[in-house]
N, C-alpha and C. Protein backbone atom coordinates (compact mmCIF):
# COMPACT_ATOMS: atom_id res chain seq x y z
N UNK A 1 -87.58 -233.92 -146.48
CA UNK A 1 -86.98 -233.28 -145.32
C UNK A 1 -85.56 -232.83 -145.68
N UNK A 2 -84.92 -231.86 -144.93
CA UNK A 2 -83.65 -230.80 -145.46
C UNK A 2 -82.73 -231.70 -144.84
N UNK A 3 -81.86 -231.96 -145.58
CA UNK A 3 -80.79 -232.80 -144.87
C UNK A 3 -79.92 -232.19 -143.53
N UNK A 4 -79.58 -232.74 -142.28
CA UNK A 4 -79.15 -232.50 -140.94
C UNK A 4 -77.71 -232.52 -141.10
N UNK A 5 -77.43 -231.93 -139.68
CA UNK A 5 -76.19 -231.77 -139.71
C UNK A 5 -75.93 -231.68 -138.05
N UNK A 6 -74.92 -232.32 -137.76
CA UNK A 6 -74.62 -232.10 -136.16
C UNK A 6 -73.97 -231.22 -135.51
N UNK A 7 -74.39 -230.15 -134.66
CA UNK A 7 -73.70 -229.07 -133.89
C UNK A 7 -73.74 -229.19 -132.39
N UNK A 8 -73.19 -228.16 -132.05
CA UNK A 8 -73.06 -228.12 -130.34
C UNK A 8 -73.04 -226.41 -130.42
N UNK A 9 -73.88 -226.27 -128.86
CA UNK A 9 -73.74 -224.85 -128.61
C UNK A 9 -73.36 -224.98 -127.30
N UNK A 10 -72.66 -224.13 -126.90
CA UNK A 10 -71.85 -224.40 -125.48
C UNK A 10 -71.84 -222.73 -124.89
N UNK A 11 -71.91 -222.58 -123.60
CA UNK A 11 -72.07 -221.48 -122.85
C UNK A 11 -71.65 -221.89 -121.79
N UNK A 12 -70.67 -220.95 -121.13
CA UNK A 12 -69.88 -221.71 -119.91
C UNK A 12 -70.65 -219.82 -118.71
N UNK A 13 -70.80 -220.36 -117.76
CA UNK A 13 -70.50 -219.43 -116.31
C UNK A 13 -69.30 -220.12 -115.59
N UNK A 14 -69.21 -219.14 -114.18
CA UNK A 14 -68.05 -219.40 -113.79
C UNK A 14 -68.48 -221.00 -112.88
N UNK A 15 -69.92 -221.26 -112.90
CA UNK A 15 -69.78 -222.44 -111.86
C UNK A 15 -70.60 -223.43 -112.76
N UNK A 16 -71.08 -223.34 -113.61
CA UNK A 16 -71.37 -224.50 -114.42
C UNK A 16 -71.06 -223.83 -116.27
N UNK A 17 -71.05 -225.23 -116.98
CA UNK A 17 -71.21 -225.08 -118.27
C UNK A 17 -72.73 -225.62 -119.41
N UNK A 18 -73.35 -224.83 -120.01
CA UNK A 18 -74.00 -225.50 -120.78
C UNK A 18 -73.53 -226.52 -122.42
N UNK A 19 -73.47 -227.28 -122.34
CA UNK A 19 -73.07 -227.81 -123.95
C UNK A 19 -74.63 -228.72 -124.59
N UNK A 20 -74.91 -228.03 -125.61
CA UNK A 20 -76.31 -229.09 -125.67
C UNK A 20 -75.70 -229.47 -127.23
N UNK A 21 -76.06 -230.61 -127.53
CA UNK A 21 -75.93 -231.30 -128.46
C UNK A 21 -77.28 -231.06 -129.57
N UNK A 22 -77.25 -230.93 -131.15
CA UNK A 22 -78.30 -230.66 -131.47
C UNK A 22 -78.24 -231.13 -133.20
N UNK A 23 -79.25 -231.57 -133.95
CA UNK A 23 -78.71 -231.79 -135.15
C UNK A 23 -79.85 -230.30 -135.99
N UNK A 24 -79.44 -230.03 -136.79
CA UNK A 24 -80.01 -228.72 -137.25
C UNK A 24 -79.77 -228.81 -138.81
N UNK A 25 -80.90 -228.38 -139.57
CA UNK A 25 -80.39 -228.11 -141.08
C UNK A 25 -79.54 -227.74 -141.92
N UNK A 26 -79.02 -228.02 -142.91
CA UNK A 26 -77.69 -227.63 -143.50
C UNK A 26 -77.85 -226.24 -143.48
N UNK A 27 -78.40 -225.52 -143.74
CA UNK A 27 -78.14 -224.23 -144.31
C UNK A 27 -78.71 -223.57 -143.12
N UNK A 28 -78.29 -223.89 -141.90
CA UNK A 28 -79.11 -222.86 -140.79
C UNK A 28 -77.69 -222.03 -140.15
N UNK A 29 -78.38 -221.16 -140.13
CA UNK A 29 -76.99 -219.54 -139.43
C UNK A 29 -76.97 -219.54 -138.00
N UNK A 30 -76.14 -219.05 -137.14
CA UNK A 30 -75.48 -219.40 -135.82
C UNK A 30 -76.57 -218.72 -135.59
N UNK A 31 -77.25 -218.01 -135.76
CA UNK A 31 -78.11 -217.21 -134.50
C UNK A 31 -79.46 -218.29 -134.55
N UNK A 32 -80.01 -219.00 -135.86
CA UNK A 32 -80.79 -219.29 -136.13
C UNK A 32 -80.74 -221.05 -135.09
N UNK A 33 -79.25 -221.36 -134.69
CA UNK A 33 -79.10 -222.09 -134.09
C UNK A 33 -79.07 -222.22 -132.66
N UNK A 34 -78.63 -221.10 -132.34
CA UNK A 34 -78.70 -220.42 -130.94
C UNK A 34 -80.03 -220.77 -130.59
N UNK A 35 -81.00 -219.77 -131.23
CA UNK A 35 -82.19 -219.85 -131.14
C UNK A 35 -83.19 -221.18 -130.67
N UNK A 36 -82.94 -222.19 -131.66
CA UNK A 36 -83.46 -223.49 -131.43
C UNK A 36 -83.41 -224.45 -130.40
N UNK A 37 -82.01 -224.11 -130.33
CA UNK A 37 -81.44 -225.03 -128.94
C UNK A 37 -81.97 -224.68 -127.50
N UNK A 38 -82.47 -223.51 -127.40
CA UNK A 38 -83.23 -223.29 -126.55
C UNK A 38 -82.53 -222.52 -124.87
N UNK A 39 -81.36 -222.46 -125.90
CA UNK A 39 -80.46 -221.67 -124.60
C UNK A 39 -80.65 -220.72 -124.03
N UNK A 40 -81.31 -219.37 -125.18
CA UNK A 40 -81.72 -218.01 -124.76
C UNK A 40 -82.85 -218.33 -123.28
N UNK A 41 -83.81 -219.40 -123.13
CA UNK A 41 -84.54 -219.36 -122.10
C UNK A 41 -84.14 -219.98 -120.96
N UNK A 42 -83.21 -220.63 -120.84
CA UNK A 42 -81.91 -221.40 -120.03
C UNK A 42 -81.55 -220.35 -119.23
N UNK A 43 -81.09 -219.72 -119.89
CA UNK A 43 -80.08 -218.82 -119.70
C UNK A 43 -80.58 -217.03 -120.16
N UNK A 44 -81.23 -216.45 -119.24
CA UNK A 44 -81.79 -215.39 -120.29
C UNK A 44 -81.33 -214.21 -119.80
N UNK A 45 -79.70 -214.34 -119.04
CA UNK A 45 -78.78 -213.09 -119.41
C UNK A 45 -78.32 -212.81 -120.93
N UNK A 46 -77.92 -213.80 -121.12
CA UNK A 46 -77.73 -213.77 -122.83
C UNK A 46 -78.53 -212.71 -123.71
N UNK A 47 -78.01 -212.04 -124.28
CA UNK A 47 -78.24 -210.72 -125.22
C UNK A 47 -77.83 -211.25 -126.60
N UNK A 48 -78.08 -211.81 -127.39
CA UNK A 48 -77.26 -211.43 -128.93
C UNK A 48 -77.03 -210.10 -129.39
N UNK A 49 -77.73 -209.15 -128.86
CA UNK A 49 -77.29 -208.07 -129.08
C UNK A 49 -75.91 -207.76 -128.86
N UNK A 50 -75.61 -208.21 -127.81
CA UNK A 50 -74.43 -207.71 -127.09
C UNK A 50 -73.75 -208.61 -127.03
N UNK A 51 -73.97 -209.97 -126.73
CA UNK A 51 -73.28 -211.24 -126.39
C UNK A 51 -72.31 -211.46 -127.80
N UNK A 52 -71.25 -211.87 -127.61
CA UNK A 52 -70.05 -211.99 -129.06
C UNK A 52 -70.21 -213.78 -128.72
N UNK A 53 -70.27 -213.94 -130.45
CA UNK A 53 -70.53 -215.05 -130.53
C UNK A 53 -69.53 -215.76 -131.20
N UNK A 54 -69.13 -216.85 -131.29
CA UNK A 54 -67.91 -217.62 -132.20
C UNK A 54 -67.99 -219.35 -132.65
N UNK A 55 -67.16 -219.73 -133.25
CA UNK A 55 -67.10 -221.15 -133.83
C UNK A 55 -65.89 -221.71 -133.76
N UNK A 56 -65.76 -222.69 -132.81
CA UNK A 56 -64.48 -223.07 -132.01
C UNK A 56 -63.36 -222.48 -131.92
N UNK A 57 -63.97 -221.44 -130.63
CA UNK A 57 -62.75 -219.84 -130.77
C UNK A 57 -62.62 -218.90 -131.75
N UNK A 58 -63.33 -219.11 -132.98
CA UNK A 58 -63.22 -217.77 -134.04
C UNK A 58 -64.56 -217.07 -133.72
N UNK A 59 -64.62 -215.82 -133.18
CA UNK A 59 -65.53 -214.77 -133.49
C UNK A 59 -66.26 -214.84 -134.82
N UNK A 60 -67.48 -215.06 -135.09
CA UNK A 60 -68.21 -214.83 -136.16
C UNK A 60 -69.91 -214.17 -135.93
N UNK A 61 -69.97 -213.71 -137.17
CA UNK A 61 -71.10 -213.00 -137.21
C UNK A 61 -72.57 -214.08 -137.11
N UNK A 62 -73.62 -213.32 -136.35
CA UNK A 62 -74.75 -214.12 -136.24
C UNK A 62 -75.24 -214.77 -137.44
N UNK A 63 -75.18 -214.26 -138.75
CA UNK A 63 -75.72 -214.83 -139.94
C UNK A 63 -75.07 -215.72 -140.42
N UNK A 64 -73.52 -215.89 -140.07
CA UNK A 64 -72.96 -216.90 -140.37
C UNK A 64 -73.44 -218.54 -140.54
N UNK A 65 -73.28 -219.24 -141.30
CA UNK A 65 -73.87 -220.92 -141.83
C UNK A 65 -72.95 -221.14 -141.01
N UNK A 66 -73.45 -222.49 -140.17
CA UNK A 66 -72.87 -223.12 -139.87
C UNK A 66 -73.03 -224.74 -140.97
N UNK A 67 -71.67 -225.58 -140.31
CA UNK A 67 -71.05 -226.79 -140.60
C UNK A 67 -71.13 -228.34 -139.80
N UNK A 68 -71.43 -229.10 -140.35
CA UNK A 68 -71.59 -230.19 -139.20
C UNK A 68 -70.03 -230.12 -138.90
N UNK A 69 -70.19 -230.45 -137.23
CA UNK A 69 -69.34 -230.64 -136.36
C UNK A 69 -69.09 -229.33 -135.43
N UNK A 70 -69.73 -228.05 -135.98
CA UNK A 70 -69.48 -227.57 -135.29
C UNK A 70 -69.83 -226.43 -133.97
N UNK A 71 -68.76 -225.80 -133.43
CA UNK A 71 -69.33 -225.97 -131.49
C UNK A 71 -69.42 -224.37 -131.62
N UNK A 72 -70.63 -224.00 -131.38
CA UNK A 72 -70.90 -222.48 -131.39
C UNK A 72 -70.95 -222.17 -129.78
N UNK A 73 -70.06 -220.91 -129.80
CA UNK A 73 -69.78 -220.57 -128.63
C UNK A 73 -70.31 -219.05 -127.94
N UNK A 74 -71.01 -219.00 -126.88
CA UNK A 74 -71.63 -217.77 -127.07
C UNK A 74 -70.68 -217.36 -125.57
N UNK A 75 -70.01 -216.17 -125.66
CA UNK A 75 -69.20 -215.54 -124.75
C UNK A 75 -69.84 -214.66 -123.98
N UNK A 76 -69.15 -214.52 -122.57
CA UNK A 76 -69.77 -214.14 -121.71
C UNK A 76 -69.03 -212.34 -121.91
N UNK A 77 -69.58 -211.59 -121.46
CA UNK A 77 -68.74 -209.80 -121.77
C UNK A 77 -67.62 -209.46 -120.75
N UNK A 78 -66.46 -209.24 -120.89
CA UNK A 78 -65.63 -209.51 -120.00
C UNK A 78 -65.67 -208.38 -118.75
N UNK A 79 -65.12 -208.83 -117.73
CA UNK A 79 -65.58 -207.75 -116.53
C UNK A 79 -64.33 -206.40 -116.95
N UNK A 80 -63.03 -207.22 -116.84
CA UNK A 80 -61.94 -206.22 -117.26
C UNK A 80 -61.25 -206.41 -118.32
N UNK A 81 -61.01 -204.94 -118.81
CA UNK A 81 -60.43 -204.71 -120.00
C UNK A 81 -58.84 -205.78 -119.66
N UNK A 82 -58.55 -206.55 -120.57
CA UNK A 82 -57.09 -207.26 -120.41
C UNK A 82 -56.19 -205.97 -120.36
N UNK A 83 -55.80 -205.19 -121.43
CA UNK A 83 -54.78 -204.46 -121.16
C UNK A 83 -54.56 -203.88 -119.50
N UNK A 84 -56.23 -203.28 -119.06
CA UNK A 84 -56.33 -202.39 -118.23
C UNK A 84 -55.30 -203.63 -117.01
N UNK A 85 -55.69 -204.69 -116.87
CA UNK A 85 -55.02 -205.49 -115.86
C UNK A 85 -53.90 -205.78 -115.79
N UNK A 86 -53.14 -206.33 -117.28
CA UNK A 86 -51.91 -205.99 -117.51
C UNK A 86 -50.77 -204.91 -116.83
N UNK A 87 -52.15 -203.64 -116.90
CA UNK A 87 -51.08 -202.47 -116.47
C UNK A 87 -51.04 -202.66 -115.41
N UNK A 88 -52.16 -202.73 -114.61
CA UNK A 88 -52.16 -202.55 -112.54
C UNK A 88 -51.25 -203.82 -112.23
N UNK A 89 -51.12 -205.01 -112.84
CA UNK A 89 -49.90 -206.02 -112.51
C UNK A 89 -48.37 -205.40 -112.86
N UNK A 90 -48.17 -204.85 -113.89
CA UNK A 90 -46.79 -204.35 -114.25
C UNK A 90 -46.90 -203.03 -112.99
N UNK A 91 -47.91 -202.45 -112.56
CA UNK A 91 -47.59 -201.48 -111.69
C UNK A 91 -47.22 -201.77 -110.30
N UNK A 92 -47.86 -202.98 -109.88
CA UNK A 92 -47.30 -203.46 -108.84
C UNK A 92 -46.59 -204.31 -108.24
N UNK A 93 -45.68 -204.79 -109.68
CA UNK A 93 -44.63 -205.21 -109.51
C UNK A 93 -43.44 -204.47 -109.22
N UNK A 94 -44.08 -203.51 -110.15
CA UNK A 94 -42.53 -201.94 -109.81
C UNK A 94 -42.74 -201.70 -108.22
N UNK A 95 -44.23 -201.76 -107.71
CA UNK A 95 -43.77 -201.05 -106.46
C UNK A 95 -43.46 -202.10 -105.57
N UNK A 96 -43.46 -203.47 -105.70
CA UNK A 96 -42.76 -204.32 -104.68
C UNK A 96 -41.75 -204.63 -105.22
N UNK A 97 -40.78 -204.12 -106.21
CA UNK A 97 -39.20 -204.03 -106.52
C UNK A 97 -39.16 -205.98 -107.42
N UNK A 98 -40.41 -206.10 -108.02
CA UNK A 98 -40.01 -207.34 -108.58
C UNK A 98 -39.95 -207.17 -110.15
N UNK A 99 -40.02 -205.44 -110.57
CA UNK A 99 -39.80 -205.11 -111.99
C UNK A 99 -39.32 -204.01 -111.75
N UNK A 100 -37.99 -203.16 -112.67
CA UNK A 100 -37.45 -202.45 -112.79
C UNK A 100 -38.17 -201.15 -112.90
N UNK A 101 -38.13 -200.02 -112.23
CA UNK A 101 -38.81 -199.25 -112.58
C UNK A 101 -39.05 -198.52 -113.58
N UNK A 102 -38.30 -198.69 -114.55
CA UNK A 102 -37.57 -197.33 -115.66
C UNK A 102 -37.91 -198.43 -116.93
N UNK A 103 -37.35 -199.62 -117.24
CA UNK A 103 -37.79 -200.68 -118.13
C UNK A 103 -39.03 -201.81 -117.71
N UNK A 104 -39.43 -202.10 -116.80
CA UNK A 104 -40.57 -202.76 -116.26
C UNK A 104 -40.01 -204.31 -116.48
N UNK A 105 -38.53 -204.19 -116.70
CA UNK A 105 -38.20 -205.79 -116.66
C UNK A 105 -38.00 -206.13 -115.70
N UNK A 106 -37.26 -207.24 -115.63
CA UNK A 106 -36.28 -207.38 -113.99
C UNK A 106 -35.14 -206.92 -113.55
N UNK A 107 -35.25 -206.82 -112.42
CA UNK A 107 -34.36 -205.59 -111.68
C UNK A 107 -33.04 -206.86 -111.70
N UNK A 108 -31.87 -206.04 -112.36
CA UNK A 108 -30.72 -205.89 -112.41
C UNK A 108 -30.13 -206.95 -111.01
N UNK A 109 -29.34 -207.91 -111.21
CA UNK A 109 -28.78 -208.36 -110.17
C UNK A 109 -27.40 -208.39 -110.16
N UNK A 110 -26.56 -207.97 -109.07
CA UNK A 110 -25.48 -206.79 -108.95
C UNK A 110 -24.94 -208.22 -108.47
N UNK A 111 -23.78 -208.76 -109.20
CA UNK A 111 -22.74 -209.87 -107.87
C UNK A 111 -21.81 -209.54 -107.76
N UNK A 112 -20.73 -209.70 -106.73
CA UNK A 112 -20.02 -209.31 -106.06
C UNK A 112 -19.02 -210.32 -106.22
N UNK A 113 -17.93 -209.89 -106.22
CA UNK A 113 -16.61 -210.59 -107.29
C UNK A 113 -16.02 -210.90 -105.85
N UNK A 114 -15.37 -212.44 -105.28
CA UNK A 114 -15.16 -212.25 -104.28
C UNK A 114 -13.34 -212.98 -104.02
């Protein structure tokens, strides 16, 4: 028999998390692990096509070997672009006067010498 190795695959939604515990062959690849654990039928929004996958926070490719110990993470597709939100917050800070309009820092505070 191929010598084992201990992993975790973890998939979070916004109201529960999956983490299944699993021991798997040395030389088996994240998708090949995905696979086994049995998450795709759990859970069968999940796309590998599309779904970005990683190894405690690093993005890696499906063929990638995995390592005992470690926690394969399959990400959910984000609704909004970060930058795009970034901007509509810096925009409406300018218009309730809590960022400068011209530098987008903070507005200038004027004191009065008395």
């Amino acid at each position: 028999m191929a010598e084992q190795i201990a992993v975790e695959v973890a998939y979070a939604l916004p109201q529960r998390q999956s983490l299944l515990s699993l021991t798997v062959a040395v030389d088996s690849t994240v998708q090949q692990v995905i696979e086994y654990s049995g998450i795709l039928k759990t859970h069968p929004e999940i796309d590998l096509s599309k779904n970005k996958v990683g190894i405690w926070s690093r993005t890696v490719k499906l063929d990638e070997r995995v390592r005992a110990g470690d926690r394969i993470e399959i990400y959910r597709p984000l609704i909004a672009d970060p930058k795009d939100m970034r901007r509509r917050r810096a925009e409406k800070a300018k218009e309730e006067g809590r960022a400068d309009k011209t530098t987008g820092g903070r507005p200038q505070q004027h004191h009065q010498d008395d």
